[in-house]
N, C-alpha and C. Protein backbone atom coordinates (compact mmCIF):
# COMPACT_ATOMS: atom_id res chain seq x y z
N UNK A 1 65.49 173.35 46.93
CA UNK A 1 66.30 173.02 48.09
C UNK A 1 67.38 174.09 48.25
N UNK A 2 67.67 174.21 49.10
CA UNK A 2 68.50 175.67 49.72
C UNK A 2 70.45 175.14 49.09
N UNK A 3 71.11 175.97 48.95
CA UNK A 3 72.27 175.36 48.29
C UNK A 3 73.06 174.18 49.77
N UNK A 4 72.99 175.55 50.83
CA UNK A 4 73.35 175.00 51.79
C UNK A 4 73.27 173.91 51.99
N UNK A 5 72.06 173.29 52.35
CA UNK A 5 71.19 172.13 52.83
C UNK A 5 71.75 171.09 51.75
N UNK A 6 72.22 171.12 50.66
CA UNK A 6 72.17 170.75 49.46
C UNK A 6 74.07 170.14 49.58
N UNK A 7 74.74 171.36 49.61
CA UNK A 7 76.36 170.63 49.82
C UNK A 7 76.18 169.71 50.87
N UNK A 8 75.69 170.41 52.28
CA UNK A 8 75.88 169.77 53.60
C UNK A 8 75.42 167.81 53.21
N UNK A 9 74.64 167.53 52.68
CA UNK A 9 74.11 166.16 52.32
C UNK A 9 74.58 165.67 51.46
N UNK A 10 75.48 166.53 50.07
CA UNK A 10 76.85 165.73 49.47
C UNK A 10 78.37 165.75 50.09
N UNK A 11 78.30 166.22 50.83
CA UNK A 11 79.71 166.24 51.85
C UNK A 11 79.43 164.74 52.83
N UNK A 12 78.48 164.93 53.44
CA UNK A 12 77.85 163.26 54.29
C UNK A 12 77.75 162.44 53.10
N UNK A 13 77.45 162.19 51.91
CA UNK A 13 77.32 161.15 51.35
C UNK A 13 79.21 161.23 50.79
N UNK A 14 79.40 162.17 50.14
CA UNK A 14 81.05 162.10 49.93
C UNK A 14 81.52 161.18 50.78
N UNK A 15 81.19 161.52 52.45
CA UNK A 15 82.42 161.53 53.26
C UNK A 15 82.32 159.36 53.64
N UNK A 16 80.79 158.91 53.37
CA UNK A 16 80.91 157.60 53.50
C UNK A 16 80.63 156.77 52.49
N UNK A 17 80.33 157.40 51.56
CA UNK A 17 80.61 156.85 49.95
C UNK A 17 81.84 157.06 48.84
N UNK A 18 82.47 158.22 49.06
CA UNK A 18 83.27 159.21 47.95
C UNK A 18 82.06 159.55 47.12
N UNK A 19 82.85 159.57 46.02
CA UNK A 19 81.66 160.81 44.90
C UNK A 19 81.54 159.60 43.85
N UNK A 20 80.88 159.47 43.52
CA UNK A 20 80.11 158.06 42.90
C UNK A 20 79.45 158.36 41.51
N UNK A 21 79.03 159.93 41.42
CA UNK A 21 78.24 160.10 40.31
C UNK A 21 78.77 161.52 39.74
N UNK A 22 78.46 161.65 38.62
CA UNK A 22 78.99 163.13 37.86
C UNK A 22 78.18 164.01 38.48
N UNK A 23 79.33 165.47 38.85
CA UNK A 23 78.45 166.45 39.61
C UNK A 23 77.40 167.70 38.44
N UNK A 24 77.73 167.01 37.17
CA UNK A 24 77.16 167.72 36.66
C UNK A 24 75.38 167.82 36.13
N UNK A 25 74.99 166.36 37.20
CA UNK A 25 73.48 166.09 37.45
C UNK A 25 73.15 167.17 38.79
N UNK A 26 73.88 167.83 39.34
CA UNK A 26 73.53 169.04 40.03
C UNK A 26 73.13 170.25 39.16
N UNK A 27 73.47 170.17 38.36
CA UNK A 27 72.88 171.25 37.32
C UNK A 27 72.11 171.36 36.78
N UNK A 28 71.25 170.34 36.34
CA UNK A 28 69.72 169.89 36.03
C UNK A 28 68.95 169.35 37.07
N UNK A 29 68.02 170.56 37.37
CA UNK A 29 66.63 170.15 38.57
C UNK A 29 66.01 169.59 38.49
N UNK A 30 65.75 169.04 37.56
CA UNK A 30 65.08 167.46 37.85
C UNK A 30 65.69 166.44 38.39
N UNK A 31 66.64 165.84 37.32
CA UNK A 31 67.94 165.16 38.45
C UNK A 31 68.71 165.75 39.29
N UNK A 32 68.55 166.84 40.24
CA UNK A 32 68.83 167.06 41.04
C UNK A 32 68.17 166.42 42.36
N UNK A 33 66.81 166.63 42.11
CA UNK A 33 65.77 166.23 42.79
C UNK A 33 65.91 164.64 42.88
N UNK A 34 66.37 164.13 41.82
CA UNK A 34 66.47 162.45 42.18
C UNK A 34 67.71 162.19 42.48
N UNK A 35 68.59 162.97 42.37
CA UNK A 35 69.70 162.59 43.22
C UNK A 35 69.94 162.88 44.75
N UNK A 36 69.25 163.91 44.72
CA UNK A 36 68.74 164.11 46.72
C UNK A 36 68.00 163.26 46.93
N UNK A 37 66.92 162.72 46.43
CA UNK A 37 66.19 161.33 47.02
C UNK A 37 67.24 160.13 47.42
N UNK A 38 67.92 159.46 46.14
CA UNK A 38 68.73 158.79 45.89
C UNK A 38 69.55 158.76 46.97
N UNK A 39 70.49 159.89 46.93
CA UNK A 39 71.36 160.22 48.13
C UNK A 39 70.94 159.89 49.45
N UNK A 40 69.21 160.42 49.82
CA UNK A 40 69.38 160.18 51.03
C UNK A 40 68.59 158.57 51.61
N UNK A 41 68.46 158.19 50.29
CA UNK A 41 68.00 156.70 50.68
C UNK A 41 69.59 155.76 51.07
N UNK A 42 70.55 156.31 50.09
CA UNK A 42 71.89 155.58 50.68
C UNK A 42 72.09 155.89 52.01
N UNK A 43 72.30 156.98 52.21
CA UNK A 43 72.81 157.19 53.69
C UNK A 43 71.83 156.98 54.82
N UNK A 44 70.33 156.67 54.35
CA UNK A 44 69.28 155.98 55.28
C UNK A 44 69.80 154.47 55.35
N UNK A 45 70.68 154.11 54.34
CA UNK A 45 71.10 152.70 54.30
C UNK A 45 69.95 152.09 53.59
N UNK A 46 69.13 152.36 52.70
CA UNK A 46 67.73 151.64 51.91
C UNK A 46 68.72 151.15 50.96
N UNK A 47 69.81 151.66 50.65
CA UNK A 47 70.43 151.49 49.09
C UNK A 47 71.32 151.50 49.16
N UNK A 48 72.42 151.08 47.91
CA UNK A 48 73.87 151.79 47.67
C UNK A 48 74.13 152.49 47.66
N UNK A 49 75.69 152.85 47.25
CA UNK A 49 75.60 154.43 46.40
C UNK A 49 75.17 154.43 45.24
N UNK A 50 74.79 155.94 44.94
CA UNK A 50 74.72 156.61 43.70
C UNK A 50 75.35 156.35 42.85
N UNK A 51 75.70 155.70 41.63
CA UNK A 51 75.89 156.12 40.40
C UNK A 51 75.45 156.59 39.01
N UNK A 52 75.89 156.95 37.79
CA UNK A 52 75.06 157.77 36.88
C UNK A 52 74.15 156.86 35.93
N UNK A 53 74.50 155.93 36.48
CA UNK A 53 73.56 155.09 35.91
C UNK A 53 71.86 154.77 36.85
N UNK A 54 72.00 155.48 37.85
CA UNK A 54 70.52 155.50 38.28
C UNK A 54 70.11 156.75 37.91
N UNK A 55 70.97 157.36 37.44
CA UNK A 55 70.49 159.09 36.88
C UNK A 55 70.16 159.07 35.42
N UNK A 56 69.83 158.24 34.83
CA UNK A 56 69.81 157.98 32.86
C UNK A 56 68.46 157.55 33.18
């Protein structure tokens, strides 16, 4: 995923969640990848927010 594309969709989840989960699951691509899913099922409204406990 492009970095861009990548802040732009934690800034929208920031801006109607706050920050919910450690940013340091951005640093590992695997959970990266499930935290962009994750992320955008909240802001589809399927879910809550994120926390690091759906990332374990």
């Amino acid at each position: 995923m492009d970095e861009a594309i990548l802040m732009i969709l934690v800034k929208q989840y920031a801006d109607r969640f706050g920050i919910t989960f450690s940013s340091k699951h951005l640093d590992d691509e695997v959970k990266k990848q499930q935290l962009v899913s994750l992320m955008q099922e909240a802001l589809a409204g399927k879910r809550g927010p994120v926390t690091d406990e759906d990332l374990s």
